[in-house]
C-alpha atoms as a PDB file:
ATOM      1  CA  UNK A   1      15.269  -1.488  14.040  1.00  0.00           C
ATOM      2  CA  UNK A   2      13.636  -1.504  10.710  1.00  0.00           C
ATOM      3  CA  UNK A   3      10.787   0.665  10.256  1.00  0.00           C
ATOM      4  CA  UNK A   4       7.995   1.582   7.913  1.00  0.00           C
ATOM      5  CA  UNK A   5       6.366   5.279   7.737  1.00  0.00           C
ATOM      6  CA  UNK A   6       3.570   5.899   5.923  1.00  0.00           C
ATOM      7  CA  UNK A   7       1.796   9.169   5.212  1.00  0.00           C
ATOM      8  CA  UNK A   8      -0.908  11.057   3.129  1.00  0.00           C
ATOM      9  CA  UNK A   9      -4.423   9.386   4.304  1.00  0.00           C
ATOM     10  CA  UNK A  10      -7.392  11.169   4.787  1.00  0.00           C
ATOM     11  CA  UNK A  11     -10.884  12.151   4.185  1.00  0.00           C
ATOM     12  CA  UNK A  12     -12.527  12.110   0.353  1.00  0.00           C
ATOM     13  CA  UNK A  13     -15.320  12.354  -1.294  1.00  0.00           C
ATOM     14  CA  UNK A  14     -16.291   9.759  -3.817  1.00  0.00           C
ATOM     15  CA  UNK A  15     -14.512   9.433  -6.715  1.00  0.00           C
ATOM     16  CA  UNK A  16     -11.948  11.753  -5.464  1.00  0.00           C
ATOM     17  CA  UNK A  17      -8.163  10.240  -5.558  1.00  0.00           C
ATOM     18  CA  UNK A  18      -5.132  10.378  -2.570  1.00  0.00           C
ATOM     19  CA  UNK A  19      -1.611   9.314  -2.411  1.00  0.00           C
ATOM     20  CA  UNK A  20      -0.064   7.163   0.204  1.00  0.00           C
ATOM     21  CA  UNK A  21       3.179   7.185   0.771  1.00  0.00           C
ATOM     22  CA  UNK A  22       5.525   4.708   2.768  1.00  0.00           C
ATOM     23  CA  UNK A  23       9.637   5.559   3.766  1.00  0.00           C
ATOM     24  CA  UNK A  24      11.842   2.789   4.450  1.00  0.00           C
ATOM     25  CA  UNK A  25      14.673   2.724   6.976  1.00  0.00           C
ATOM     26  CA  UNK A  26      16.613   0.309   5.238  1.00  0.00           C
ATOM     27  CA  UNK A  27      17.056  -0.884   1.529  1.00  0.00           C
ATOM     28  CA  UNK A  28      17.128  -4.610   2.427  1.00  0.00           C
ATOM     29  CA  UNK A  29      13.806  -5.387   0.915  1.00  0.00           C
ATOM     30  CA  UNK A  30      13.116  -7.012  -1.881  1.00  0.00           C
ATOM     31  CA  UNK A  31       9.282  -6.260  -1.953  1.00  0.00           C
ATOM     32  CA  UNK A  32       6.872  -3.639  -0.957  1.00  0.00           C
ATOM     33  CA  UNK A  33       3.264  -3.790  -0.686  1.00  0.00           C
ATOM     34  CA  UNK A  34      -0.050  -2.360   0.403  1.00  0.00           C
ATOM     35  CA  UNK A  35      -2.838  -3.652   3.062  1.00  0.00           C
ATOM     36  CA  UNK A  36      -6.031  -2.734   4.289  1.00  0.00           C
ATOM     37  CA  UNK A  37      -8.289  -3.442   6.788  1.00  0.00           C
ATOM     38  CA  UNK A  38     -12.123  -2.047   7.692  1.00  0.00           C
ATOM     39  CA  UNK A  39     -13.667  -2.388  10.153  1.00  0.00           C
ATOM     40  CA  UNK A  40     -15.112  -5.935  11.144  1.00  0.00           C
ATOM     41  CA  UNK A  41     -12.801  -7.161   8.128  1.00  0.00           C
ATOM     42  CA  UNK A  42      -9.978  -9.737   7.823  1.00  0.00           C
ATOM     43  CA  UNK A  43      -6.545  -7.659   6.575  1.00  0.00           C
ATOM     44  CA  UNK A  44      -6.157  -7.751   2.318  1.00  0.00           C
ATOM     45  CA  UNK A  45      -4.224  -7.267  -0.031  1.00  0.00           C
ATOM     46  CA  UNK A  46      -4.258  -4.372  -2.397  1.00  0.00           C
ATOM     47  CA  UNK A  47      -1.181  -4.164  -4.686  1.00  0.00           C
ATOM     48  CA  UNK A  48       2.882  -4.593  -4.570  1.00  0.00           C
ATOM     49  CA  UNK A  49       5.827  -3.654  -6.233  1.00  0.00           C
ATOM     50  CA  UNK A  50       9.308  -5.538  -6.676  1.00  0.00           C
ATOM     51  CA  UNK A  51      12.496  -2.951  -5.681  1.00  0.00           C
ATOM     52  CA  UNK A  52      13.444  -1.064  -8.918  1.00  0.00           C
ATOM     53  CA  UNK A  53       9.346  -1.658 -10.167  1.00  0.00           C
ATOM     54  CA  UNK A  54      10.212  -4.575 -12.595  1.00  0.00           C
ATOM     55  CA  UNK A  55       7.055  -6.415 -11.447  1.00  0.00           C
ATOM     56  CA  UNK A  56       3.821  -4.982  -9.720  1.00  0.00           C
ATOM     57  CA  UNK A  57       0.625  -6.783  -8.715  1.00  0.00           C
ATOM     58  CA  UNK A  58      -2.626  -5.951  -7.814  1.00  0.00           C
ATOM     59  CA  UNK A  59      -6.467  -6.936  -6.407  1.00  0.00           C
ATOM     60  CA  UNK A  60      -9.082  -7.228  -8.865  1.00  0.00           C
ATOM     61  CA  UNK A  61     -10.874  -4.557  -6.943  1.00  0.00           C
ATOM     62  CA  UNK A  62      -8.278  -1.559  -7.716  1.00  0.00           C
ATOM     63  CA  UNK A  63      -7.188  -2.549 -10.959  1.00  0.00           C
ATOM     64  CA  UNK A  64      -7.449   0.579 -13.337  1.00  0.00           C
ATOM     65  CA  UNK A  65      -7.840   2.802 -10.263  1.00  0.00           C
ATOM     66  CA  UNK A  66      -4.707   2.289  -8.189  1.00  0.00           C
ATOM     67  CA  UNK A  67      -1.292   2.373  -9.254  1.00  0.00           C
ATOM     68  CA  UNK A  68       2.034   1.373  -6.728  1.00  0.00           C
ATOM     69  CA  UNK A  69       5.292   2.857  -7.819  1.00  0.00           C
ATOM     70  CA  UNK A  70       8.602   3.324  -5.827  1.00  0.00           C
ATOM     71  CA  UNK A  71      11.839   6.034  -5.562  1.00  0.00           C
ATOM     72  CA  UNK A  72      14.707   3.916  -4.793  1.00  0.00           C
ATOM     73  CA  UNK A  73      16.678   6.811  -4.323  1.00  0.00           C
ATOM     74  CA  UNK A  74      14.449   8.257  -1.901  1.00  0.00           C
ATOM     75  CA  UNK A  75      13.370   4.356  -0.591  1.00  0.00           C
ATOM     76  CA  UNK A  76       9.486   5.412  -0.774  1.00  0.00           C
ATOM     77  CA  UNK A  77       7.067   3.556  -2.278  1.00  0.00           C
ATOM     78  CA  UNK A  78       3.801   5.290  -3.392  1.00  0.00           C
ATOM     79  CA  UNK A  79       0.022   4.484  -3.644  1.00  0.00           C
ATOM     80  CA  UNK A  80      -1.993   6.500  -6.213  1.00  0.00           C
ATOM     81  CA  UNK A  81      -5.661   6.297  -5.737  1.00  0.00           C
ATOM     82  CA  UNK A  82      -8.026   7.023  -8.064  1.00  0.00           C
ATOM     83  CA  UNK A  83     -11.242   6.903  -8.532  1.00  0.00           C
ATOM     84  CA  UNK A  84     -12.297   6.051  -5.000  1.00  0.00           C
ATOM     85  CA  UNK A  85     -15.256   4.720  -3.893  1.00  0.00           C
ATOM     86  CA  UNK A  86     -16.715   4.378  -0.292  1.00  0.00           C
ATOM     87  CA  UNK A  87     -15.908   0.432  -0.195  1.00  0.00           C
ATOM     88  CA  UNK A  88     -12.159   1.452  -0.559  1.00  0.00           C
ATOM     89  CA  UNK A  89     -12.706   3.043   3.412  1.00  0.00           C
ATOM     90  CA  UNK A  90     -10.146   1.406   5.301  1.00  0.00           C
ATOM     91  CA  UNK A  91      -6.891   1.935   7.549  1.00  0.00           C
ATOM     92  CA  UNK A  92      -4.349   0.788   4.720  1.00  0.00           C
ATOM     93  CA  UNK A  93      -0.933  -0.565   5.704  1.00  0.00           C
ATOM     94  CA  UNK A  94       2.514  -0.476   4.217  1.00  0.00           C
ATOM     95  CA  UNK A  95       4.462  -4.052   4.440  1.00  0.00           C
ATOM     96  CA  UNK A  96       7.618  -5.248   3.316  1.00  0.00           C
ATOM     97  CA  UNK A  97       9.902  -8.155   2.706  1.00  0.00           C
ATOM     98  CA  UNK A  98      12.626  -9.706   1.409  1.00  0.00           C
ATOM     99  CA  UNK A  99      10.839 -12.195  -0.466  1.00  0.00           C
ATOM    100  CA  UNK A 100      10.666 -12.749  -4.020  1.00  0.00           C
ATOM    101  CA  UNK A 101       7.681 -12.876  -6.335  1.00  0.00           C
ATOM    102  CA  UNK A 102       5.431 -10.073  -5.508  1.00  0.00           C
ATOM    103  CA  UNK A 103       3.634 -12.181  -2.265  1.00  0.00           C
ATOM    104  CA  UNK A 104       0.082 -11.120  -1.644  1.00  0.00           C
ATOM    105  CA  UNK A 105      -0.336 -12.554   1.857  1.00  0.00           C
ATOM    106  CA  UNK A 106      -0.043 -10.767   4.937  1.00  0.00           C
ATOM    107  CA  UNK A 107       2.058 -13.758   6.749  1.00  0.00           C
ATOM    108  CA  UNK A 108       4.568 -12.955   3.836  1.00  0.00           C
ATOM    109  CA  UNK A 109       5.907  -9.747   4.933  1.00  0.00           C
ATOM    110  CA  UNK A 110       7.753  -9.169   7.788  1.00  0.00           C
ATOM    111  CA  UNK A 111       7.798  -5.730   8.458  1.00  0.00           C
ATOM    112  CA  UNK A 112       4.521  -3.337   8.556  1.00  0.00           C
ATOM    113  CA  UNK A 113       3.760   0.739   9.041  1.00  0.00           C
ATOM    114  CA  UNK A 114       1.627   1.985  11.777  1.00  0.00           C
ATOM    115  CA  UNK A 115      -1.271   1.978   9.142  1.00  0.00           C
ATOM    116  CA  UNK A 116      -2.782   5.232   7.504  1.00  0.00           C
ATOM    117  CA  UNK A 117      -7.029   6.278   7.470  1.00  0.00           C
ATOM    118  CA  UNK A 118      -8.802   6.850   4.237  1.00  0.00           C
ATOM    119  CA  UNK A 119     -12.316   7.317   4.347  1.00  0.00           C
ATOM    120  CA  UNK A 120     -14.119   7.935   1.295  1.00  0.00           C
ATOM    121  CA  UNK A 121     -17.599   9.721   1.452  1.00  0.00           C
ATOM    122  CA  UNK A 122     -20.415   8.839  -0.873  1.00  0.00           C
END
């Protein structure tokens, strides 16, 4: 069974910055990506990354702030997070599949962590 482990949330203040990270079981997977969901909020997209990081996408909202990157050797794929702000609270969630073209819906990926907390004081 294919699974998805994600580590490094937490608690920051604003404008602080955290890593997630996300550990695959099995190099299948053509794309990666990151979720999130607060409270009383439809799941959304943040950013992905194509295997080997030829191609990466992102939501308006974390552009310049957030950067995705990935360790094939290792099969992790990171979220740096800069800059955050309170609005960025949220349990985030690592997804991927074996789709191509960097998909930025949730019904696109077919395998998801057990989702991460970061919480961002203002």
């Amino acid at each position: 069974q294919v699974q998805l482990v994600e580590s490094g949330g937490g608690l920051v203040q604003g404008g602080g910055s955290l890593r997630l990270s996300c550990t695959a079981s099995a190099r299948t997977f053509i794309t990666f990506g990151w979720f999130r969901q607060a409270p009383g909020k439809e799941r959304e997209f943040v950013a992905a990354i194509a295997r080997g990081g030829s191609a990466t996408r992102y939501t308006d909202s974390v552009k310049g702030r957030f950067t995705i990157s990935g360790d094939n050797a290792e099969n992790t794929m990171y979220l740096q997070m800069n800059s955050l702000q309170p609005e960025d609270t949220a349990v985030y969630y690592c997804a991927a599949t074996r789709r191509f073209g960097i998909p930025t819906r949730a019904d696109q990926y077919d395998y998801w962590g057990q989702g991460t907390q970061v919480t961002v004081s203002s």
